[in-house]
PDB file of N, CA and C in Angstrom:
ATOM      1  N   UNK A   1      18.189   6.027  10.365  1.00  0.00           N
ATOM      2  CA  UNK A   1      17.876   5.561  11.693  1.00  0.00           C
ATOM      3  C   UNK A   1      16.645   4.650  11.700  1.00  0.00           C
ATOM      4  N   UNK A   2      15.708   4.917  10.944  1.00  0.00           N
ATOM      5  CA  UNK A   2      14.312   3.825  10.819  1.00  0.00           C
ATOM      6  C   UNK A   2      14.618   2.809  10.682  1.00  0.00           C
ATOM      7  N   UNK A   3      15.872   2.121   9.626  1.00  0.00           N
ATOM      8  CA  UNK A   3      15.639   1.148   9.143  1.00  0.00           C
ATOM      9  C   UNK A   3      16.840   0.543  10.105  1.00  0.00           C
ATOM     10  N   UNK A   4      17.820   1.114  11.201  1.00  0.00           N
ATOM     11  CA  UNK A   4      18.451   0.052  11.758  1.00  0.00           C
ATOM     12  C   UNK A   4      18.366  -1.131  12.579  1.00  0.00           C
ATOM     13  N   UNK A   5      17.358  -1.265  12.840  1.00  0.00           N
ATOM     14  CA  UNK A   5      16.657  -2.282  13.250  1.00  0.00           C
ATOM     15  C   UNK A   5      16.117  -3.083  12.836  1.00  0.00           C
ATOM     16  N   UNK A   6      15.636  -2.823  11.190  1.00  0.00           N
ATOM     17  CA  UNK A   6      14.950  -4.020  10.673  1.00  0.00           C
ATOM     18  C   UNK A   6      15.835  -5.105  10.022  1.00  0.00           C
ATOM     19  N   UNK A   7      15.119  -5.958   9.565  1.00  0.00           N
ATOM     20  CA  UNK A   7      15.848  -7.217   8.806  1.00  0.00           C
ATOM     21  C   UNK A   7      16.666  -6.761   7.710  1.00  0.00           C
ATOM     22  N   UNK A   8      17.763  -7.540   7.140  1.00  0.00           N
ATOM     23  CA  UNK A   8      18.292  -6.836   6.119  1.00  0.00           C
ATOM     24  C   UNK A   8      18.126  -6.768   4.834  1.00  0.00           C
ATOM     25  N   UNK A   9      16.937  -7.604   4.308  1.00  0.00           N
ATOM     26  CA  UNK A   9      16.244  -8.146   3.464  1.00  0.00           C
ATOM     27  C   UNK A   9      15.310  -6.413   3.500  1.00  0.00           C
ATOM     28  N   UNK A  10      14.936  -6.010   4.447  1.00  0.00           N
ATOM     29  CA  UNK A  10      14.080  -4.538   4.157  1.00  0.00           C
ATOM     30  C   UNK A  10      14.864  -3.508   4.284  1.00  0.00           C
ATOM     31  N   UNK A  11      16.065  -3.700   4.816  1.00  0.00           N
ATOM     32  CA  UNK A  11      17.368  -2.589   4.518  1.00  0.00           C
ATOM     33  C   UNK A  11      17.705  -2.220   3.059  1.00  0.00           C
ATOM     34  N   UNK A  12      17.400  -3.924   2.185  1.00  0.00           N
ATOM     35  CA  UNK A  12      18.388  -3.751   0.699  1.00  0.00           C
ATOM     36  C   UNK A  12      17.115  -2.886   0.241  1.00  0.00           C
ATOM     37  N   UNK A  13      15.569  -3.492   0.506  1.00  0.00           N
ATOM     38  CA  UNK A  13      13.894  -3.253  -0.602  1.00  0.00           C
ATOM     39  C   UNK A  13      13.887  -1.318  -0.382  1.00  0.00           C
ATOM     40  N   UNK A  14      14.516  -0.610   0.964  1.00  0.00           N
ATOM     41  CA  UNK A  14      14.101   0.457   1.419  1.00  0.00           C
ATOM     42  C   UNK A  14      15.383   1.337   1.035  1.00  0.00           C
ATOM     43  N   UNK A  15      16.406   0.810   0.839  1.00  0.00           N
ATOM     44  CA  UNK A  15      17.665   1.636   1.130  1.00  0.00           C
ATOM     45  C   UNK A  15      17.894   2.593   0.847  1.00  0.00           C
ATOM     46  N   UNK A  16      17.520   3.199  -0.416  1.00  0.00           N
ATOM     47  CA  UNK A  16      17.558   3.987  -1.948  1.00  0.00           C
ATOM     48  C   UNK A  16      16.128   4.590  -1.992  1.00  0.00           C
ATOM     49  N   UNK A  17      16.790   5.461  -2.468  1.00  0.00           N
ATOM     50  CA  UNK A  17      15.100   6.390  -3.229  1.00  0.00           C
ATOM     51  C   UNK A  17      15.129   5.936  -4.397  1.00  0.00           C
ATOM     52  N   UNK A  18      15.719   4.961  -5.152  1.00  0.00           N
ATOM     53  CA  UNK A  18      15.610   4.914  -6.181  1.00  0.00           C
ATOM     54  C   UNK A  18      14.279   3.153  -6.410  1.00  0.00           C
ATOM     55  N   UNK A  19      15.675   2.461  -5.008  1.00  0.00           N
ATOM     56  CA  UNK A  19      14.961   1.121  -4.753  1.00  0.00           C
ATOM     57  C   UNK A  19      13.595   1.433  -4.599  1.00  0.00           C
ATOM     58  N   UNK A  20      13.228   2.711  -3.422  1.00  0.00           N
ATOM     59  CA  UNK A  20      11.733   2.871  -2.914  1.00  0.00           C
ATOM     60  C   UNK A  20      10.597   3.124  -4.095  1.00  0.00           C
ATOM     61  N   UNK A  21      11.630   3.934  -5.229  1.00  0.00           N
ATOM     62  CA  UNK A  21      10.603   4.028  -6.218  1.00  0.00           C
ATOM     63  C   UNK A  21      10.084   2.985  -6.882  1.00  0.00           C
ATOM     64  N   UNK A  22      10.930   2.107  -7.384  1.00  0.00           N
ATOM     65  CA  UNK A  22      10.868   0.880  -8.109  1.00  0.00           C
ATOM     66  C   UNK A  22       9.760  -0.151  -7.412  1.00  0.00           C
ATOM     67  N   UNK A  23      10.093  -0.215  -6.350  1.00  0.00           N
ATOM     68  CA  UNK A  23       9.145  -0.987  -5.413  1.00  0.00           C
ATOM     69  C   UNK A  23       7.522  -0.343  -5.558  1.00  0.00           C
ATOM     70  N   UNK A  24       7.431   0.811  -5.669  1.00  0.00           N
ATOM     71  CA  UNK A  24       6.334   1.674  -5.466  1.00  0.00           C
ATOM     72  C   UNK A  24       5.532   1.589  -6.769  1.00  0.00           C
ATOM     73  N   UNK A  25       6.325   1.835  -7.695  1.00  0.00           N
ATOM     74  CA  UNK A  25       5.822   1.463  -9.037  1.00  0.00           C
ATOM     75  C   UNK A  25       5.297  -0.052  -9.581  1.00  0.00           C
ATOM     76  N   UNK A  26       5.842  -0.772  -9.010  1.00  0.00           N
ATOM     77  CA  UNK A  26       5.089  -2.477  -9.102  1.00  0.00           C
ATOM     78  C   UNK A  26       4.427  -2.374  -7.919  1.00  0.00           C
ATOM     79  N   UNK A  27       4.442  -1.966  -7.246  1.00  0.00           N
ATOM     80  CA  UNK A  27       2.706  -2.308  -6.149  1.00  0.00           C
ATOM     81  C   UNK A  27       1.800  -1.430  -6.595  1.00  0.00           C
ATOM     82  N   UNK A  28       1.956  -0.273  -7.100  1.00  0.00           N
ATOM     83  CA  UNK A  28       0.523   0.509  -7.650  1.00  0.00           C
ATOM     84  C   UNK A  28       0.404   0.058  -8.946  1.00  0.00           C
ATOM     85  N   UNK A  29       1.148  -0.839  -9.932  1.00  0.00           N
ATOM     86  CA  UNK A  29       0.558  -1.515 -10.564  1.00  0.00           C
ATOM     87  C   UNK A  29      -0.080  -2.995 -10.811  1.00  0.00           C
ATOM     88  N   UNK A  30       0.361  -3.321  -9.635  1.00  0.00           N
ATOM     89  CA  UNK A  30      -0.588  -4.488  -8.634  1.00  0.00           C
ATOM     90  C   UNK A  30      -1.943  -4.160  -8.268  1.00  0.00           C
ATOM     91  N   UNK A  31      -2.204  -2.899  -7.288  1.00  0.00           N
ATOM     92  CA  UNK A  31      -3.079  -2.623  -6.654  1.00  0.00           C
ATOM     93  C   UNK A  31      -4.256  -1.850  -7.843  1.00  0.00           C
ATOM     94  N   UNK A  32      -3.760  -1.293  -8.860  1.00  0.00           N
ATOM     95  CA  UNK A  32      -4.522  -1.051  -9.854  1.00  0.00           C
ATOM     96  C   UNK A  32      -5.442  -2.344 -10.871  1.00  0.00           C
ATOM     97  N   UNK A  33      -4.115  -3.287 -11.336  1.00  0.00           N
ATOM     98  CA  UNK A  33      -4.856  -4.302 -11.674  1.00  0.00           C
ATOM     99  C   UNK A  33      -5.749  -4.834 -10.915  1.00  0.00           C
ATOM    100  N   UNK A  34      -5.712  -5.164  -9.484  1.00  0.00           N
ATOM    101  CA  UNK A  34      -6.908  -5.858  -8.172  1.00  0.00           C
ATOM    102  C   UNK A  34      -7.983  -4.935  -8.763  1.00  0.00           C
ATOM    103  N   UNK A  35      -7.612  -3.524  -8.716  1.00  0.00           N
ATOM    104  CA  UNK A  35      -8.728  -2.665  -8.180  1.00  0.00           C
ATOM    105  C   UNK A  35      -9.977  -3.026  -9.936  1.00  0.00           C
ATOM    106  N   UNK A  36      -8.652  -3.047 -11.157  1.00  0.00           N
ATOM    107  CA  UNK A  36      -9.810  -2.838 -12.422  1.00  0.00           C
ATOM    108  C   UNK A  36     -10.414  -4.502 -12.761  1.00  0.00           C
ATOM    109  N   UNK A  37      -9.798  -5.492 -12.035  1.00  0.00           N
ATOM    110  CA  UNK A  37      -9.945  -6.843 -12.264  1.00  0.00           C
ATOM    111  C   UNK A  37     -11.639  -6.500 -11.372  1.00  0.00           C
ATOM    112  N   UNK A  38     -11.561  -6.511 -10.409  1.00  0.00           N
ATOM    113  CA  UNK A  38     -12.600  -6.739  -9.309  1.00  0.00           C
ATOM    114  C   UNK A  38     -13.728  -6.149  -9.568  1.00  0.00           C
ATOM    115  N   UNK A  39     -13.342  -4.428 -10.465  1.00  0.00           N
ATOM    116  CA  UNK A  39     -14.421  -3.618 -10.437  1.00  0.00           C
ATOM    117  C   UNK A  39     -14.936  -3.864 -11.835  1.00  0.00           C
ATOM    118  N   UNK A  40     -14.251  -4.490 -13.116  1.00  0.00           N
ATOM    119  CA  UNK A  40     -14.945  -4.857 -14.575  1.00  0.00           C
ATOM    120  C   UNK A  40     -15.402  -6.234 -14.473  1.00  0.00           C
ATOM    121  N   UNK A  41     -15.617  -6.917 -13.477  1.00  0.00           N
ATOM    122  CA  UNK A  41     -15.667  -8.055 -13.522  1.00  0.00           C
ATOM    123  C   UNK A  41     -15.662  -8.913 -12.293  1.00  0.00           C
ATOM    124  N   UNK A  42     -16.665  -8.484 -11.510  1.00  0.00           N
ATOM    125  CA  UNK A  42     -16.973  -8.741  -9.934  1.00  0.00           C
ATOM    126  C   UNK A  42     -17.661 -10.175  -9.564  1.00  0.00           C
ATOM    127  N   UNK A  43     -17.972 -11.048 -10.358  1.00  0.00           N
ATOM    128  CA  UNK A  43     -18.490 -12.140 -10.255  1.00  0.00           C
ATOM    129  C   UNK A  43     -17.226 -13.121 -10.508  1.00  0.00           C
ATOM    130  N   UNK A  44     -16.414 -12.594 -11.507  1.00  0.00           N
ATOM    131  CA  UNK A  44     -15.413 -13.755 -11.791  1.00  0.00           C
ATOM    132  C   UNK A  44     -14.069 -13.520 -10.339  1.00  0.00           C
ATOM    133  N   UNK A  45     -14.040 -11.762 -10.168  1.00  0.00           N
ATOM    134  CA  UNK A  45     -12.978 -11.507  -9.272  1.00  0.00           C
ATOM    135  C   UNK A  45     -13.360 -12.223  -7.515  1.00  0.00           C
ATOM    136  N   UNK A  46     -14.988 -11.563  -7.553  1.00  0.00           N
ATOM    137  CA  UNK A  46     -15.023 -12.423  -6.298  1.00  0.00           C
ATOM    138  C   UNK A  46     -15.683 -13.538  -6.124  1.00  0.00           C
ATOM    139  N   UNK A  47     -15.689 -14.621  -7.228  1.00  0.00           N
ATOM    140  CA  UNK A  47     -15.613 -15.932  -7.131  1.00  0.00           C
ATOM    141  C   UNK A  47     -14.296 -16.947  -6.497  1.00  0.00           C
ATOM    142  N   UNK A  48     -13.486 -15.988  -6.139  1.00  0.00           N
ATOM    143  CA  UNK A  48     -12.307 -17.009  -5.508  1.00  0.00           C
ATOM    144  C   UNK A  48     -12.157 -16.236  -4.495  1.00  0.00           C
ATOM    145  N   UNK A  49     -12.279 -17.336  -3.196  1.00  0.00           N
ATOM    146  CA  UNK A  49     -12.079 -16.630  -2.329  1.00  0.00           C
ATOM    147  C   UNK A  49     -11.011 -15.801  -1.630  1.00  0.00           C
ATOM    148  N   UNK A  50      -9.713 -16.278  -2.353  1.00  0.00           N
ATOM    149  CA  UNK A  50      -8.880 -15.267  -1.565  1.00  0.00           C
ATOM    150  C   UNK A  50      -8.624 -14.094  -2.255  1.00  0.00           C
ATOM    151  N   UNK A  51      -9.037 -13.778  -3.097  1.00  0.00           N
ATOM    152  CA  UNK A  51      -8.885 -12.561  -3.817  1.00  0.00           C
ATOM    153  C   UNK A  51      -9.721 -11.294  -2.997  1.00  0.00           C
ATOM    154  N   UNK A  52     -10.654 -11.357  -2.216  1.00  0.00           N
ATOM    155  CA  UNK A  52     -11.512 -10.875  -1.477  1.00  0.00           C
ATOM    156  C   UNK A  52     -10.627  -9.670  -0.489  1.00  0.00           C
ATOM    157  N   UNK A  53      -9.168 -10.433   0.038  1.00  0.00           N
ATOM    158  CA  UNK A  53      -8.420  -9.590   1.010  1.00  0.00           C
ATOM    159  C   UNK A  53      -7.387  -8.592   0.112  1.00  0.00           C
ATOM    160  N   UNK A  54      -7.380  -8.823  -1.148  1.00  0.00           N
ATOM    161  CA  UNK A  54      -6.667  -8.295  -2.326  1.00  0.00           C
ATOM    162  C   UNK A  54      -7.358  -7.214  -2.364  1.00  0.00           C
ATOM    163  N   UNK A  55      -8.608  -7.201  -2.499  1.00  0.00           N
ATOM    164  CA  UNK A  55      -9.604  -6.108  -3.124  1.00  0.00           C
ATOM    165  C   UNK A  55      -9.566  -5.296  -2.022  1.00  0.00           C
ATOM    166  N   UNK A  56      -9.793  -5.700  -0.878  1.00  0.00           N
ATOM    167  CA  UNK A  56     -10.242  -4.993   0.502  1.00  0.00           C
ATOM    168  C   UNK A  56      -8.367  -3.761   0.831  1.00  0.00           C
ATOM    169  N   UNK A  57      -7.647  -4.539   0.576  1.00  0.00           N
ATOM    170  CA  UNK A  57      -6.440  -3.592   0.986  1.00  0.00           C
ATOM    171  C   UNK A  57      -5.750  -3.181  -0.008  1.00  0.00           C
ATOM    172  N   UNK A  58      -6.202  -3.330  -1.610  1.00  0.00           N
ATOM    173  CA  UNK A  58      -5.678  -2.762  -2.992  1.00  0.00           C
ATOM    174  C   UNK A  58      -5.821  -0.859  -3.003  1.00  0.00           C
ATOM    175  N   UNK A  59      -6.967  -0.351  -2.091  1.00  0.00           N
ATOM    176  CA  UNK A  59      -6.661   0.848  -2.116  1.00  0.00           C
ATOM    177  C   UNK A  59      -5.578   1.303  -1.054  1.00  0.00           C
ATOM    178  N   UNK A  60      -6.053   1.410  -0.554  1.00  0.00           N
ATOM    179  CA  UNK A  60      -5.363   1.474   0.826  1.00  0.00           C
ATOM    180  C   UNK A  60      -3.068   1.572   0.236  1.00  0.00           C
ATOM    181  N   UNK A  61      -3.332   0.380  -0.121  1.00  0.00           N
ATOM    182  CA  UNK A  61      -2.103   0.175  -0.911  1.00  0.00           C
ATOM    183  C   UNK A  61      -1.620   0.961  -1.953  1.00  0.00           C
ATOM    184  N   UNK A  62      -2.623   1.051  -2.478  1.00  0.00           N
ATOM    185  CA  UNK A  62      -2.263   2.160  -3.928  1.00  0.00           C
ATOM    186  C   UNK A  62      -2.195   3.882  -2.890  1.00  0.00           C
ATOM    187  N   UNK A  63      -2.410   4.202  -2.096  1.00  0.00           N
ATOM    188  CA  UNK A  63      -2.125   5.847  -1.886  1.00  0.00           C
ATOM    189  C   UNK A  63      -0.969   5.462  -0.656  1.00  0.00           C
ATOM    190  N   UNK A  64      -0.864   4.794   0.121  1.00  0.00           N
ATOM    191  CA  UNK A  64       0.245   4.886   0.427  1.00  0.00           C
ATOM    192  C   UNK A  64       1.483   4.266  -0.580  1.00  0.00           C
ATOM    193  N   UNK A  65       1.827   3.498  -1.594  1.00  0.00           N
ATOM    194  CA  UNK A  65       2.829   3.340  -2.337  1.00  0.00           C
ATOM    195  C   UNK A  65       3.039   4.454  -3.225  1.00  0.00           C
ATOM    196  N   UNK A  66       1.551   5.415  -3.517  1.00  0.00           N
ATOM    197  CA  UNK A  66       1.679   6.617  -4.518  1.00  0.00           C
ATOM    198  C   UNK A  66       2.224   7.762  -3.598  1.00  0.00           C
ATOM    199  N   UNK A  67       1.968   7.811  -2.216  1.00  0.00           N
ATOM    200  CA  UNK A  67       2.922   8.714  -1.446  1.00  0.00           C
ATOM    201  C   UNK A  67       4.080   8.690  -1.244  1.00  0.00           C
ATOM    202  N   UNK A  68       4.572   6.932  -1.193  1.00  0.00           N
ATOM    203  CA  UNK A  68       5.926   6.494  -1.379  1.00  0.00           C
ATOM    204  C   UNK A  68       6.497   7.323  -2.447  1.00  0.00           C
ATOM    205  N   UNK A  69       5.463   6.910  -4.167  1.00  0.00           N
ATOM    206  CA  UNK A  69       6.131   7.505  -4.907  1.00  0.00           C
ATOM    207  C   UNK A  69       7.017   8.741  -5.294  1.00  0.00           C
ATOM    208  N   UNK A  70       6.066   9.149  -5.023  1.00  0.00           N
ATOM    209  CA  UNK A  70       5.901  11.128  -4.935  1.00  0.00           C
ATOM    210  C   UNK A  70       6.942  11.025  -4.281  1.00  0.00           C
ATOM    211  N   UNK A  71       7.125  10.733  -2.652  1.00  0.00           N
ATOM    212  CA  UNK A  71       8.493  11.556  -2.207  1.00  0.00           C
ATOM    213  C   UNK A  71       9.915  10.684  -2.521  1.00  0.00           C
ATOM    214  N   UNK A  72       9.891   9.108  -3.112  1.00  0.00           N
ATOM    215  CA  UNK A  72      11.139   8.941  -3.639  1.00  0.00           C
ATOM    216  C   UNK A  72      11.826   9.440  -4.960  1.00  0.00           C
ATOM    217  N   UNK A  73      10.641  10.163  -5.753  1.00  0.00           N
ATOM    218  CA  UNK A  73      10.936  10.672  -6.534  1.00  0.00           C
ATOM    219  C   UNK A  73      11.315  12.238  -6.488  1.00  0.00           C
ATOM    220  N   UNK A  74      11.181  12.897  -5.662  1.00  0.00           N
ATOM    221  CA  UNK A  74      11.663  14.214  -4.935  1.00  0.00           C
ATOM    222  C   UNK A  74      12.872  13.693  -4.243  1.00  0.00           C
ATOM    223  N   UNK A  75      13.117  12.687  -3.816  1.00  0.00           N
ATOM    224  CA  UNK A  75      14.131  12.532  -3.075  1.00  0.00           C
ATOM    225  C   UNK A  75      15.150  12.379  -4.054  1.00  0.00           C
ATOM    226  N   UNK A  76      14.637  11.949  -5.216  1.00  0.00           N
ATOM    227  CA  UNK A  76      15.569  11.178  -6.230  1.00  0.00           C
ATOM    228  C   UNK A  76      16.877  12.817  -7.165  1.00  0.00           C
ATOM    229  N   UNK A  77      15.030  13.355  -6.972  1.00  0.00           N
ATOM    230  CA  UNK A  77      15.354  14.581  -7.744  1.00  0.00           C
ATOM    231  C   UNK A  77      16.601  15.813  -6.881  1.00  0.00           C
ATOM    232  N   UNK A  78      15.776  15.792  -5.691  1.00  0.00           N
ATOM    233  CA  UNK A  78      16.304  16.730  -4.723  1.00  0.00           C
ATOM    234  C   UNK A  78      18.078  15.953  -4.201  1.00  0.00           C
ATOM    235  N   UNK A  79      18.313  14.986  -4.376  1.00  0.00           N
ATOM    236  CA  UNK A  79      19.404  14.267  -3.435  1.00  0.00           C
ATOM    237  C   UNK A  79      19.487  13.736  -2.094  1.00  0.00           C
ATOM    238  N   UNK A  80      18.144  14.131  -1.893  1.00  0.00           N
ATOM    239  CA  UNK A  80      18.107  13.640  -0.138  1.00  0.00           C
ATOM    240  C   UNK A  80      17.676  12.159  -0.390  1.00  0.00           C
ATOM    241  N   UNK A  81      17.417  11.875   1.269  1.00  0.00           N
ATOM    242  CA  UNK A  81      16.740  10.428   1.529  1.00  0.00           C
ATOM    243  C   UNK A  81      15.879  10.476   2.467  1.00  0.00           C
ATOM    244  N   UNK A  82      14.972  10.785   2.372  1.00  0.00           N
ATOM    245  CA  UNK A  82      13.777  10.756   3.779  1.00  0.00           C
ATOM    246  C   UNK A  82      13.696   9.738   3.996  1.00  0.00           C
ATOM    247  N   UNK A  83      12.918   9.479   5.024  1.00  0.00           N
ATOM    248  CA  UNK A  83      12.316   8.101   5.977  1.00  0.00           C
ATOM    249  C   UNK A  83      11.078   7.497   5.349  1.00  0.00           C
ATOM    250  N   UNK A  84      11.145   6.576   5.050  1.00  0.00           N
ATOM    251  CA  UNK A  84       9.645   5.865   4.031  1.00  0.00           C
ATOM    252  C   UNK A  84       8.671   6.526   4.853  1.00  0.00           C
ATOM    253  N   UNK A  85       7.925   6.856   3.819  1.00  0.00           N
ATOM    254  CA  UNK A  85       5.981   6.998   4.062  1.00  0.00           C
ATOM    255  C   UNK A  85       5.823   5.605   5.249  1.00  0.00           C
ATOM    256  N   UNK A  86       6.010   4.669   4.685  1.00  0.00           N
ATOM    257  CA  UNK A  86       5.544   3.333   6.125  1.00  0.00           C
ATOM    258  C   UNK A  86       6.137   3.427   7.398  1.00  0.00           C
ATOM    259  N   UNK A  87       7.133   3.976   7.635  1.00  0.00           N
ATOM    260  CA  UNK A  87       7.533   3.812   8.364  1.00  0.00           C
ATOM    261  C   UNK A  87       6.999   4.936   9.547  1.00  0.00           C
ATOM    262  N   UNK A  88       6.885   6.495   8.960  1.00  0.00           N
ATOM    263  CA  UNK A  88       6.138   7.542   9.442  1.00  0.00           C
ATOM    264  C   UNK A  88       4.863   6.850  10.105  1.00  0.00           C
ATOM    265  N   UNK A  89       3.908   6.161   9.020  1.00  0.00           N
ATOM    266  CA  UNK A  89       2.786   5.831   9.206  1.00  0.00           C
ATOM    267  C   UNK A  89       2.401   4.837  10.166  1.00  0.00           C
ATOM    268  N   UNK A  90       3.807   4.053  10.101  1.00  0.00           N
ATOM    269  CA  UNK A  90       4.013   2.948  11.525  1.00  0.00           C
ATOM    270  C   UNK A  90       3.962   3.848  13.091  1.00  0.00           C
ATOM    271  N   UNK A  91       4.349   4.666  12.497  1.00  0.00           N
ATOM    272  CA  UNK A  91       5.126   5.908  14.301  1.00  0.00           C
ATOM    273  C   UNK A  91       3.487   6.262  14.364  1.00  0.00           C
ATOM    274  N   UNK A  92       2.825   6.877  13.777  1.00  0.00           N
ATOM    275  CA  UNK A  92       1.936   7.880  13.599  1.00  0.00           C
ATOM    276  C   UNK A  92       0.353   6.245  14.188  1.00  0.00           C
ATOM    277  N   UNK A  93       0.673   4.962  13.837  1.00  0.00           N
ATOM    278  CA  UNK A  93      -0.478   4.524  14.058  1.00  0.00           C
ATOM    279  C   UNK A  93      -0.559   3.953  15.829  1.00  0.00           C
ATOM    280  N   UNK A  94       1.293   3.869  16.086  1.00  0.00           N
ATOM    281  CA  UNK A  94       1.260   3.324  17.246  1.00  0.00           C
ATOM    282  C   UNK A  94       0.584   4.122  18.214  1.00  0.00           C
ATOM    283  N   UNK A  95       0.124   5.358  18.275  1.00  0.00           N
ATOM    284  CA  UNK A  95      -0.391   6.507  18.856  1.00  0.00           C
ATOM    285  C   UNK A  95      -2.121   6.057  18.786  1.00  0.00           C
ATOM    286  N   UNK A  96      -2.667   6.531  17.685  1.00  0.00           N
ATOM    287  CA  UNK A  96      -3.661   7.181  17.133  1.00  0.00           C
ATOM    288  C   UNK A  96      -4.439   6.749  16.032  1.00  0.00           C
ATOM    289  N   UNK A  97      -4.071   5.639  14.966  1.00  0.00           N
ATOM    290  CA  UNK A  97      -4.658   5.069  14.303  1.00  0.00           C
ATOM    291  C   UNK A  97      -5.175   4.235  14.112  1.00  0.00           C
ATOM    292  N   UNK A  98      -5.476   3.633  14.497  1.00  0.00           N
ATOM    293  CA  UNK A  98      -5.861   1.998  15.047  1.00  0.00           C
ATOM    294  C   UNK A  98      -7.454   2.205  14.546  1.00  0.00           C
ATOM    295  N   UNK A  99      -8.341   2.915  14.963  1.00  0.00           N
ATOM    296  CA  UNK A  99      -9.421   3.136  15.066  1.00  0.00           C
ATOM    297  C   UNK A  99      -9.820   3.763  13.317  1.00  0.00           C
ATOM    298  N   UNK A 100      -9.024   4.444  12.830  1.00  0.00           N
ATOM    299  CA  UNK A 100      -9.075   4.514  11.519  1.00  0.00           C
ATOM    300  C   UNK A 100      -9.034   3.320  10.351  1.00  0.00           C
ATOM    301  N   UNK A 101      -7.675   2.868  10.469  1.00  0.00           N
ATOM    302  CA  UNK A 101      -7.862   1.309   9.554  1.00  0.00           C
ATOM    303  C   UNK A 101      -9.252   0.313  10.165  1.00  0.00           C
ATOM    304  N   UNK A 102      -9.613   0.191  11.049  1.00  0.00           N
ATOM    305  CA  UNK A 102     -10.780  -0.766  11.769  1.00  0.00           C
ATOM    306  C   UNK A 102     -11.586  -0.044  10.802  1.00  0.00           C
ATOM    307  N   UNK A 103     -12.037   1.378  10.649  1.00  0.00           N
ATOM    308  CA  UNK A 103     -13.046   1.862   9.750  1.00  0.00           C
ATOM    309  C   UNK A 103     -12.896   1.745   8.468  1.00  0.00           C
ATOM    310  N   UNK A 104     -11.424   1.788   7.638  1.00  0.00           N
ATOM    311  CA  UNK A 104     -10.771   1.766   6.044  1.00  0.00           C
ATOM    312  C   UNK A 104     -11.480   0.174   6.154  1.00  0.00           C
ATOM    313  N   UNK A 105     -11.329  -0.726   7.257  1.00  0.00           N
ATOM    314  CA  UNK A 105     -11.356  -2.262   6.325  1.00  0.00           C
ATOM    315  C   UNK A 105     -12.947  -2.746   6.292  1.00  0.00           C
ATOM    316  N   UNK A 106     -13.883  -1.663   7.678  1.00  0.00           N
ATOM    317  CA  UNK A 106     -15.242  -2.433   7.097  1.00  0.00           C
ATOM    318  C   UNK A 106     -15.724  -2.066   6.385  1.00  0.00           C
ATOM    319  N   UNK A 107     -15.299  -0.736   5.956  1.00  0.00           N
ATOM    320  CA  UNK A 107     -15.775   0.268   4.532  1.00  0.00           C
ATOM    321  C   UNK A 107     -15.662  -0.690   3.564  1.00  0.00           C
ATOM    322  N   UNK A 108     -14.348  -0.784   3.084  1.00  0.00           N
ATOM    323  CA  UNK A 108     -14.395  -1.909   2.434  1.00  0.00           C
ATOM    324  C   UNK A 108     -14.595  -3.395   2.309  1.00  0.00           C
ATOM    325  N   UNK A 109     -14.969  -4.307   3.206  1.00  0.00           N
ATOM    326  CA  UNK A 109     -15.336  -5.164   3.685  1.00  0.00           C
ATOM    327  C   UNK A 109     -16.928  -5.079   2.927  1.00  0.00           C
ATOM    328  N   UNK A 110     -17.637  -3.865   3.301  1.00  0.00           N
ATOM    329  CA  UNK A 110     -19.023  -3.220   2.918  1.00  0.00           C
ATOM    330  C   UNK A 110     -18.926  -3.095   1.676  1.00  0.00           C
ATOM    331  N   UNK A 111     -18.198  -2.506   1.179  1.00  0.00           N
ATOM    332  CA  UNK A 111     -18.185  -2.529  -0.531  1.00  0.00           C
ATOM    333  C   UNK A 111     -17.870  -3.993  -1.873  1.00  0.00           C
ATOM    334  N   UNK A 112     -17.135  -4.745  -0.595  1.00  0.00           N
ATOM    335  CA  UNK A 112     -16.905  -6.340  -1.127  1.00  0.00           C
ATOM    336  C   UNK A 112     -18.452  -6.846  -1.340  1.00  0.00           C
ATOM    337  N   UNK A 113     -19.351  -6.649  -0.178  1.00  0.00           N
ATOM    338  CA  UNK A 113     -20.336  -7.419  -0.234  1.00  0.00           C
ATOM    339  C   UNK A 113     -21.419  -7.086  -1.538  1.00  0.00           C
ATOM    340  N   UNK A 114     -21.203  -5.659  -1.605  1.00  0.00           N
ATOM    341  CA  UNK A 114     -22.340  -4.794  -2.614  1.00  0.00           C
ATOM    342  C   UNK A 114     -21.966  -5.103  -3.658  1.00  0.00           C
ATOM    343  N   UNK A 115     -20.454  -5.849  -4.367  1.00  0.00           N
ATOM    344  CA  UNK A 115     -20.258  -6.297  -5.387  1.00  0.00           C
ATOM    345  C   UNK A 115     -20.139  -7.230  -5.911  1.00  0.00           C
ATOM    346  N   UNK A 116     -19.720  -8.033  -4.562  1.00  0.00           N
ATOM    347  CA  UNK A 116     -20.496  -9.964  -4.312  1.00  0.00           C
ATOM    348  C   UNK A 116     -21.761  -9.591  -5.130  1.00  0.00           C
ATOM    349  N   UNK A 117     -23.196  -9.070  -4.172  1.00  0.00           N
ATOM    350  CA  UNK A 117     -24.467  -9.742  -4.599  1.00  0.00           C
ATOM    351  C   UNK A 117     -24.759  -8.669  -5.748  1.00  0.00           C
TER     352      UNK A 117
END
């Protein structure tokens, strides 16, 4: 039911617990490389500027795709198909979260700068 509405391009990326895993596994190894690029090497990472919004939402990214993980891989195991982690987290922000990410991005926003200078 989550996904009948969306495009079908995120019907094919979401469809499967198997697809969700696969997907999950190349973004936390995306969001890992940002995170060890930026943090061994903070002058060269944040010398370009767009890498800056990489760093700022690379965590953030890595625990929700590792929650993805976890339950497409229970799903995989178990036979079911739950409803993506994003999509929960979509229901759950239209309420009540808003005020949380505003705090996740100047946190980090704050931690960009301390590794700028």
């Amino acid at each position: 039911m989550a996904l009948e509405e969306r495009p079908a391009w995120v019907k094919a990326v979401w469809a499967t617990p198997g697809r969700r895993l696969a997907l999950s596994i190349a973004s936390i190894a995306g969001a890992i490389w940002i995170l060890l690029s930026a943090l061994t090497d903070p002058e060269e990472w944040f010398g370009r500027r767009p890498s800056i919004p990489g760093f700022v939402a690379a965590p953030m990214l890595l625990v929700m795709f590792g929650l993805q993980a976890a339950e497409a891989a229970r799903d995989l195991a178990s036979g079911r198909d739950s409803v993506p982690v994003f999509h929960r987290l979509g229901w759950w922000l239209d309420r009540r979260g808003v005020v949380l990410i505003v705090g996740y991005v100047l946190v980090m926003v704050a931690a960009s700068i301390v590794l700028i200078g």
